[in-house]
PDB file of N, CA and C in Angstrom:
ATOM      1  N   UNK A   1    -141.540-155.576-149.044  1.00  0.00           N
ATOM      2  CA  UNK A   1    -140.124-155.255-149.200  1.00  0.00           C
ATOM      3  C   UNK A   1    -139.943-154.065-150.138  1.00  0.00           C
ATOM      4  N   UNK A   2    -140.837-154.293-150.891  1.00  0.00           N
ATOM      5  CA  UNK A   2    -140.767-152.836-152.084  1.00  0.00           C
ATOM      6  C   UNK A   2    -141.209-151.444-151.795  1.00  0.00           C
ATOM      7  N   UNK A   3    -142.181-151.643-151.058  1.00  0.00           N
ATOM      8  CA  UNK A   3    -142.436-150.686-149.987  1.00  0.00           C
ATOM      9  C   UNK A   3    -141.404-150.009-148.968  1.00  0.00           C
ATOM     10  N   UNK A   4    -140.634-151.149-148.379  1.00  0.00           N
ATOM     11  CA  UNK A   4    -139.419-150.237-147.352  1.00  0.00           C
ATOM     12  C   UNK A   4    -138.467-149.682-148.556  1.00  0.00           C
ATOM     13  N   UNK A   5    -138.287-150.177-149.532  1.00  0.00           N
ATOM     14  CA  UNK A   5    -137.125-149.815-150.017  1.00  0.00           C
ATOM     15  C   UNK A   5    -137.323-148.590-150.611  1.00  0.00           C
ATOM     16  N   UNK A   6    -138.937-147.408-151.216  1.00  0.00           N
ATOM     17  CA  UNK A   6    -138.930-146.797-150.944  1.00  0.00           C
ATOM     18  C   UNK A   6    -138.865-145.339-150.357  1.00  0.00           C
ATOM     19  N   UNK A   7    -139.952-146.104-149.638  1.00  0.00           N
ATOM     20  CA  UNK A   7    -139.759-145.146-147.739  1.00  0.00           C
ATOM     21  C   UNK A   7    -138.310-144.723-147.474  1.00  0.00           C
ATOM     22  N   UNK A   8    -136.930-146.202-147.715  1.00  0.00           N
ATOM     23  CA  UNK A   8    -135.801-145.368-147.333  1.00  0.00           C
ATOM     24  C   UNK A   8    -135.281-144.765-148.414  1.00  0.00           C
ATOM     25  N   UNK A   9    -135.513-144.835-149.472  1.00  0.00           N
ATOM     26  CA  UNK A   9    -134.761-144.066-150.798  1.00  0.00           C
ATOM     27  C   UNK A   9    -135.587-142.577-150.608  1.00  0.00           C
ATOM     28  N   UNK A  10    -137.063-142.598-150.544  1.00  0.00           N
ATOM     29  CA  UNK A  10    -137.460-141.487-150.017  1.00  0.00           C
ATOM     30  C   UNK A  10    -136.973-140.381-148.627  1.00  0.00           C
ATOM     31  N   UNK A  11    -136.734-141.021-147.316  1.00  0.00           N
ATOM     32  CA  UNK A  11    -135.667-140.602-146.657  1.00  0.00           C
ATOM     33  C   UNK A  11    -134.623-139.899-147.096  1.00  0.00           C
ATOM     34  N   UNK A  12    -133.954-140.624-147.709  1.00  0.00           N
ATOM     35  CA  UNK A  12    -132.166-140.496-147.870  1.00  0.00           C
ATOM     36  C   UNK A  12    -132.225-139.411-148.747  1.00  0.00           C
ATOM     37  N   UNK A  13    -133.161-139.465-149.595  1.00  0.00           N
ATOM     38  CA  UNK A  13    -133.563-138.303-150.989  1.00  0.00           C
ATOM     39  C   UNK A  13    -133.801-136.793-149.580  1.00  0.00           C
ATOM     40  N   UNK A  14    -134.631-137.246-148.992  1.00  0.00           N
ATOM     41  CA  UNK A  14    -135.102-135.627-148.398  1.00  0.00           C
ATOM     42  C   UNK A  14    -133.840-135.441-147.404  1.00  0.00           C
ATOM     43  N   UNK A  15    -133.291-136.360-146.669  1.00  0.00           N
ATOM     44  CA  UNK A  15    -132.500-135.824-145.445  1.00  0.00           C
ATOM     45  C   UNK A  15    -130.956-135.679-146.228  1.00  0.00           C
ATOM     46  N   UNK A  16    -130.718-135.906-147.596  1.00  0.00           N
ATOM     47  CA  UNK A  16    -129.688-135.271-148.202  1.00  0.00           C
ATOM     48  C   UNK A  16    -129.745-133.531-148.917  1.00  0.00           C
ATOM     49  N   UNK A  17    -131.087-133.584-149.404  1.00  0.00           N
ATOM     50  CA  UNK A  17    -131.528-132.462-149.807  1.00  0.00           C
ATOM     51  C   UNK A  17    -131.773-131.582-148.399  1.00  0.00           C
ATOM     52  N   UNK A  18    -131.411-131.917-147.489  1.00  0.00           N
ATOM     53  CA  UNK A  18    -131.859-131.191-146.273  1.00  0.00           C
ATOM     54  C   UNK A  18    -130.275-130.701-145.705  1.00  0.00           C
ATOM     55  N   UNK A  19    -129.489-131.323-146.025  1.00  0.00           N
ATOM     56  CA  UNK A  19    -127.852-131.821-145.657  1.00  0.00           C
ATOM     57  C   UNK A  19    -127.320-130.444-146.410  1.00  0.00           C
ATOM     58  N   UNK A  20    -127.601-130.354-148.114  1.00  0.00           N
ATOM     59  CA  UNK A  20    -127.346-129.517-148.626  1.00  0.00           C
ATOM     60  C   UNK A  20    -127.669-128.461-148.501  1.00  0.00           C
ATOM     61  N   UNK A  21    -128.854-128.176-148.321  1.00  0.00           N
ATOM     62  CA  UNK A  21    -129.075-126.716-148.179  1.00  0.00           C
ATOM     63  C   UNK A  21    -128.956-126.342-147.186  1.00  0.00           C
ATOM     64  N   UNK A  22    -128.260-126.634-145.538  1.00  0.00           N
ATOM     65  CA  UNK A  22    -127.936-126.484-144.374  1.00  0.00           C
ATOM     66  C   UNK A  22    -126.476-126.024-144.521  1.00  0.00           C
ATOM     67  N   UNK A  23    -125.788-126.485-145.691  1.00  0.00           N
ATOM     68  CA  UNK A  23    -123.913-125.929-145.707  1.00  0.00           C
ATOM     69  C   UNK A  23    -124.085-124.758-147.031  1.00  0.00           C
ATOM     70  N   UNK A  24    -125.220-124.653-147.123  1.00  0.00           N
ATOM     71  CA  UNK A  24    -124.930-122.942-148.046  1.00  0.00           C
ATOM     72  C   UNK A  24    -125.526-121.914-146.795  1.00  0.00           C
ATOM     73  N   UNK A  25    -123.911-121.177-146.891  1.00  0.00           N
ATOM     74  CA  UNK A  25    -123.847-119.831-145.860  1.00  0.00           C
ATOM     75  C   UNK A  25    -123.657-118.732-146.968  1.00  0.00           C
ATOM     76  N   UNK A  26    -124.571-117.638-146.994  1.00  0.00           N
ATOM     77  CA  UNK A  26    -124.628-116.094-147.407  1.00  0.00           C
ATOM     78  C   UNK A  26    -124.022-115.074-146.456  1.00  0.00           C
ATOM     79  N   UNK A  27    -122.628-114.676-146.802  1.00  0.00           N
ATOM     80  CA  UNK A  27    -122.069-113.198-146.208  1.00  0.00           C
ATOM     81  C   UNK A  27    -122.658-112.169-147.179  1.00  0.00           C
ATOM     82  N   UNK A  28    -123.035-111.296-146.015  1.00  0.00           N
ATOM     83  CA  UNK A  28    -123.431-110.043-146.629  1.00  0.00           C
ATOM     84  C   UNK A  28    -122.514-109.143-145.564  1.00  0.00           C
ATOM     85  N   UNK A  29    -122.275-108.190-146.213  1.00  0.00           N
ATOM     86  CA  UNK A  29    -121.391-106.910-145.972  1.00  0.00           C
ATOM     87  C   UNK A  29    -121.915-105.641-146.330  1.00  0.00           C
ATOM     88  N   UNK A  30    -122.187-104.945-145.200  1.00  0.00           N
ATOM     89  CA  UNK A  30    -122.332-103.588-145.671  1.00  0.00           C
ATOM     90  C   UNK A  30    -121.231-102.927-145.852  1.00  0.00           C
ATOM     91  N   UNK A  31    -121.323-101.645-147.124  1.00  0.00           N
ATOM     92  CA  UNK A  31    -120.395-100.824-147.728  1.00  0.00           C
ATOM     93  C   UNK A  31    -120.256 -99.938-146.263  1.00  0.00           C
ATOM     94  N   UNK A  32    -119.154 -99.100-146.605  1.00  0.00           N
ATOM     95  CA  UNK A  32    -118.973 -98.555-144.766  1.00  0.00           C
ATOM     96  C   UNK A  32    -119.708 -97.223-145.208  1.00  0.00           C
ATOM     97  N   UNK A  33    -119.842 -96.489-144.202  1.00  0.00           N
ATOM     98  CA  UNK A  33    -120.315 -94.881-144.262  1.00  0.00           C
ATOM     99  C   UNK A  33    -119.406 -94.016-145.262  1.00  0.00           C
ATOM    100  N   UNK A  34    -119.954 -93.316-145.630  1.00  0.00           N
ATOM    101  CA  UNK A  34    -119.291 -92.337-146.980  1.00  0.00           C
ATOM    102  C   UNK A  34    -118.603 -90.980-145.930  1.00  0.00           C
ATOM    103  N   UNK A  35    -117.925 -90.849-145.744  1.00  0.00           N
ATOM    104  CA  UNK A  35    -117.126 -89.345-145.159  1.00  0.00           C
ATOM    105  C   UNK A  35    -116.956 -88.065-146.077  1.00  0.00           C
ATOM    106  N   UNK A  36    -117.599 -87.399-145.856  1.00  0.00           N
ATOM    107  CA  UNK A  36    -117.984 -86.194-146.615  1.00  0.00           C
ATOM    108  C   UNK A  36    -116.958 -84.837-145.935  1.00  0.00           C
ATOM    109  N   UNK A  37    -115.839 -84.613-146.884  1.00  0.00           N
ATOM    110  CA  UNK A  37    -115.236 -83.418-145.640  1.00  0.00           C
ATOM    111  C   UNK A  37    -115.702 -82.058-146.795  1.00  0.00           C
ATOM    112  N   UNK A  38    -115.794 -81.072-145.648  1.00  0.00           N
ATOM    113  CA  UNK A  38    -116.690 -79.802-146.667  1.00  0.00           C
ATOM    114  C   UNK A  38    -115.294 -78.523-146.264  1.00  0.00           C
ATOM    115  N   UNK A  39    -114.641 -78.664-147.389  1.00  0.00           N
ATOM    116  CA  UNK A  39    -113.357 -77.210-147.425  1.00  0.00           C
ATOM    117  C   UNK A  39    -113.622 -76.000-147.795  1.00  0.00           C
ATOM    118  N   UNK A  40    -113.591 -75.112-146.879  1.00  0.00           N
ATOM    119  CA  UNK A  40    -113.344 -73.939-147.650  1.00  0.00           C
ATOM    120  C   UNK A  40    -113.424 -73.371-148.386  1.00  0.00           C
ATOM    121  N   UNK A  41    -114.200 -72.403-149.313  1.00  0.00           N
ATOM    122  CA  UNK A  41    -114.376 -72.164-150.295  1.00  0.00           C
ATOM    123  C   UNK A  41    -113.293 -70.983-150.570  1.00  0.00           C
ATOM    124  N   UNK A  42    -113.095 -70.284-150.034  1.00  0.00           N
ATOM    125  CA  UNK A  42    -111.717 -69.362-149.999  1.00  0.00           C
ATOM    126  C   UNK A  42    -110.667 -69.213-148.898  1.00  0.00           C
ATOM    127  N   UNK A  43    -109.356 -69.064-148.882  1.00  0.00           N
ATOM    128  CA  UNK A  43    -108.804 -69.144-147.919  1.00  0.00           C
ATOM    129  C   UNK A  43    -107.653 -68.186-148.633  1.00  0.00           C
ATOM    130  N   UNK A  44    -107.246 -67.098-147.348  1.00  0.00           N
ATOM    131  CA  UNK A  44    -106.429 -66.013-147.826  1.00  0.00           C
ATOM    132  C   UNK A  44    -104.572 -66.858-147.121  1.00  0.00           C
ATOM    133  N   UNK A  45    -103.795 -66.648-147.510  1.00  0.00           N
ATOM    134  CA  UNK A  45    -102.366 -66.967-147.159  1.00  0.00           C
ATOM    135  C   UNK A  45    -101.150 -65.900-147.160  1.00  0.00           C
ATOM    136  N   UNK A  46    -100.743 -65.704-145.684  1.00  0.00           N
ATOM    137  CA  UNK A  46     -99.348 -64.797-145.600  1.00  0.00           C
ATOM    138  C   UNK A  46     -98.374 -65.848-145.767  1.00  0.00           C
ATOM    139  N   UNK A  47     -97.250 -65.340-145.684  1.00  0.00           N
ATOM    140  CA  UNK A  47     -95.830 -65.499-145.940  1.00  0.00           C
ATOM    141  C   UNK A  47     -95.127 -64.696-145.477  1.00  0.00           C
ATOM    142  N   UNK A  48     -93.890 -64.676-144.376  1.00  0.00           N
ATOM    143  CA  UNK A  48     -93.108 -63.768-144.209  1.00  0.00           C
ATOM    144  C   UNK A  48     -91.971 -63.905-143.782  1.00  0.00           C
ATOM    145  N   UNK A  49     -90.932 -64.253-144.564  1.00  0.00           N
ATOM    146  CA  UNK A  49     -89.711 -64.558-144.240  1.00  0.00           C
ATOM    147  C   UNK A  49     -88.762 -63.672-143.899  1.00  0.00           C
ATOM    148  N   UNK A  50     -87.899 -63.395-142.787  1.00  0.00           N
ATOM    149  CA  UNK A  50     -86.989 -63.089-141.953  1.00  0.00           C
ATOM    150  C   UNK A  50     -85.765 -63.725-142.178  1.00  0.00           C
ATOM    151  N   UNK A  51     -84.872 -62.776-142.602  1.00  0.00           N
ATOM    152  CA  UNK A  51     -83.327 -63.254-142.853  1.00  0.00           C
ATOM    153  C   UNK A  51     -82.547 -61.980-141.955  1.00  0.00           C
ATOM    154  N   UNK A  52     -82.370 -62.907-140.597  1.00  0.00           N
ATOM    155  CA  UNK A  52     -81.252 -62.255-139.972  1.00  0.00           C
ATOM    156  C   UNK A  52     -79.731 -62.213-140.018  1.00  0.00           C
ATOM    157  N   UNK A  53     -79.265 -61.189-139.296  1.00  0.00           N
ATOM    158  CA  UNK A  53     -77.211 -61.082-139.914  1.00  0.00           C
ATOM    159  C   UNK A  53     -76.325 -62.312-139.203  1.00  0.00           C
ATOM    160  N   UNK A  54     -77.448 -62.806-138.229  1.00  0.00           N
ATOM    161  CA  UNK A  54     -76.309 -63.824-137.774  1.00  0.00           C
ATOM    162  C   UNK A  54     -76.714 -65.014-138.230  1.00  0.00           C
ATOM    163  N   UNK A  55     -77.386 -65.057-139.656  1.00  0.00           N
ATOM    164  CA  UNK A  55     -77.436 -66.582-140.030  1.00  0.00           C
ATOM    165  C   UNK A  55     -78.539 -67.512-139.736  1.00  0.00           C
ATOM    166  N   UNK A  56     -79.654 -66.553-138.827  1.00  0.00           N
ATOM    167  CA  UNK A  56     -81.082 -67.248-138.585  1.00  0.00           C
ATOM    168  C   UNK A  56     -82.039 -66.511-139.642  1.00  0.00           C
ATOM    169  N   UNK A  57     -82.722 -67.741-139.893  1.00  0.00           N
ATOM    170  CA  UNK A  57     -84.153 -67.299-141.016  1.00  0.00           C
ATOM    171  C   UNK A  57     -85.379 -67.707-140.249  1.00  0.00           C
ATOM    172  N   UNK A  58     -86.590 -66.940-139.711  1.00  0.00           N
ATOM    173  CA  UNK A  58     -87.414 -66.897-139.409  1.00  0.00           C
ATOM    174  C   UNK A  58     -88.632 -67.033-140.257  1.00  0.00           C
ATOM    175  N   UNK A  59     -90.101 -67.947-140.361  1.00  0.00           N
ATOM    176  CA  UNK A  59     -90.573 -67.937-141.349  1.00  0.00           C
ATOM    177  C   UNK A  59     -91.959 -67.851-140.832  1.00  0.00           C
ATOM    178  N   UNK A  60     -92.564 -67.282-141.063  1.00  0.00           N
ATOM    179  CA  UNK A  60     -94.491 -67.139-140.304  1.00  0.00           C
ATOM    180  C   UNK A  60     -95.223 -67.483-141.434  1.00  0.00           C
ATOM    181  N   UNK A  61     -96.649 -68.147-141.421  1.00  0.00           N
ATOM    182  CA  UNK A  61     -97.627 -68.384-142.251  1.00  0.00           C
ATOM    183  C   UNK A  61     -98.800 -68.234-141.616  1.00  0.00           C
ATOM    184  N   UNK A  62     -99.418 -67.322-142.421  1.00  0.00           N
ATOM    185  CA  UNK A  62    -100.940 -66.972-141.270  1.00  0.00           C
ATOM    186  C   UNK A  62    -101.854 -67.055-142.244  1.00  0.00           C
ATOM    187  N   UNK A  63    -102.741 -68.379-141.986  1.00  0.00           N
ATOM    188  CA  UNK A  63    -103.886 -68.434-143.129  1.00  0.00           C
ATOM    189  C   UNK A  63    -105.099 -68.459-142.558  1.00  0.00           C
ATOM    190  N   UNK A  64    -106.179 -67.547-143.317  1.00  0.00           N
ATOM    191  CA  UNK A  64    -107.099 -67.144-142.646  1.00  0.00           C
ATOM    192  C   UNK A  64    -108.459 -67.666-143.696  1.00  0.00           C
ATOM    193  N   UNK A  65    -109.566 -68.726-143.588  1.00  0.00           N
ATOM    194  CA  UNK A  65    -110.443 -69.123-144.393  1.00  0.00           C
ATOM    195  C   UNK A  65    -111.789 -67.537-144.343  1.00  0.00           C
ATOM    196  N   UNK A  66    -112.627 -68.080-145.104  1.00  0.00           N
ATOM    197  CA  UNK A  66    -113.552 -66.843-145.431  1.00  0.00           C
ATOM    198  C   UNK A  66    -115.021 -66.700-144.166  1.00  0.00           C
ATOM    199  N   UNK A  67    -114.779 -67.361-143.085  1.00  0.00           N
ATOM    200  CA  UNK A  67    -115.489 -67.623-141.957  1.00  0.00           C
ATOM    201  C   UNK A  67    -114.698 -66.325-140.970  1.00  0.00           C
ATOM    202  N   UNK A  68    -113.571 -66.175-141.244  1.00  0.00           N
ATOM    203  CA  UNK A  68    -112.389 -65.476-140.226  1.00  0.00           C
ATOM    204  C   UNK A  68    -111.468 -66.535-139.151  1.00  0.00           C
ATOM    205  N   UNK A  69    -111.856 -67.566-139.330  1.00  0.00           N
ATOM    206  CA  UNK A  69    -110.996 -68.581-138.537  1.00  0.00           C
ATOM    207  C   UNK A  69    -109.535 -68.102-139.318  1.00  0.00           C
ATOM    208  N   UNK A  70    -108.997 -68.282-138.292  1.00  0.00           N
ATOM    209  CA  UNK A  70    -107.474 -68.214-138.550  1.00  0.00           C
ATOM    210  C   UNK A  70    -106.342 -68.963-138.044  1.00  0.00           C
ATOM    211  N   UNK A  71    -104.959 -69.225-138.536  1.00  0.00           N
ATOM    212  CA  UNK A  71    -103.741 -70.366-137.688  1.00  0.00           C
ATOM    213  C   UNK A  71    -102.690 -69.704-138.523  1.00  0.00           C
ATOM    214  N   UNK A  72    -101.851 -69.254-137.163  1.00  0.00           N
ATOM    215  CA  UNK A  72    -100.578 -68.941-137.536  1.00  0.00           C
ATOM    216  C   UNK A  72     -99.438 -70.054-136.952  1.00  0.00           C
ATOM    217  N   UNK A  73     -98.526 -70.448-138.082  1.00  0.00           N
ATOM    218  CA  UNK A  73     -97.468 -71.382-137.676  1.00  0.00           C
ATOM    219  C   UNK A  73     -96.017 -70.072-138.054  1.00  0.00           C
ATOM    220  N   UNK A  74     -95.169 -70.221-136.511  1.00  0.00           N
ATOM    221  CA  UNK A  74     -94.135 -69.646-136.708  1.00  0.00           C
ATOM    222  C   UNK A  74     -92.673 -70.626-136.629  1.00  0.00           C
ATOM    223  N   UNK A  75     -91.862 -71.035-137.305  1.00  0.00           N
ATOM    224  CA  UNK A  75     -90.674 -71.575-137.208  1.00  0.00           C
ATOM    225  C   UNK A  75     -89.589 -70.679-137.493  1.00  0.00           C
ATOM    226  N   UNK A  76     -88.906 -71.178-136.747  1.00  0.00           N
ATOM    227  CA  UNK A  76     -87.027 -70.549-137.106  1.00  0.00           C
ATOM    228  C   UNK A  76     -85.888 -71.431-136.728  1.00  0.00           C
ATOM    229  N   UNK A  77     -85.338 -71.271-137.755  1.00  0.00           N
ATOM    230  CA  UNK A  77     -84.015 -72.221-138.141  1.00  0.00           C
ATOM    231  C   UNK A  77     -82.600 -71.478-138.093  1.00  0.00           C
ATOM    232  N   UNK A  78     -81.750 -72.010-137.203  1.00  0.00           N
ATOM    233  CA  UNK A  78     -80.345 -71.222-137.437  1.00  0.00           C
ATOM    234  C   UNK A  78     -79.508 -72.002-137.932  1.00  0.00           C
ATOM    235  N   UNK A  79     -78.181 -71.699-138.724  1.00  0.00           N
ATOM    236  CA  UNK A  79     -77.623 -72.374-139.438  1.00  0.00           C
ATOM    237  C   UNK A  79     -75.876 -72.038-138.164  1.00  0.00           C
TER     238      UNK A  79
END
């Protein structure tokens, strides 16, 4: 009898210790990718505003980086 009792205390000892370490879960997460943006080291800028007689203002911006790429934005507004 001293014998089974034990065998099952021995059991219950390992298949609890077995219980436990089956409900520990490890998340791991990787950090995301690093985005590296590389600007310009010089960039030249126009300006040229237009004030017409009937009350429209015209405005251009032409910026040109040190590669020669260039973007002109033209707007005009009448009042």
């Amino acid at each position: 009898m001293r014998n089974h009792l034990i065998i099952v205390a021995s059991a219950l000892t390992l298949f609890s210790t077995a219980a436990v370490q089956a409900e520990t879960t490890v998340i791991k997460r990787d950090a995301p990718d690093t985005v590296v943006v590389d600007r310009p080291a010089s960039e030249s800028k126009s300006v040229t505003v237009k004030e017409h007689g009937d009350g429209c203002v015209s405005k251009t911006v032409r910026k040109e980086n040190d590669v020669g790429d260039s973007k002109t934005v033209h707007k005009e507004s009448c009042d």
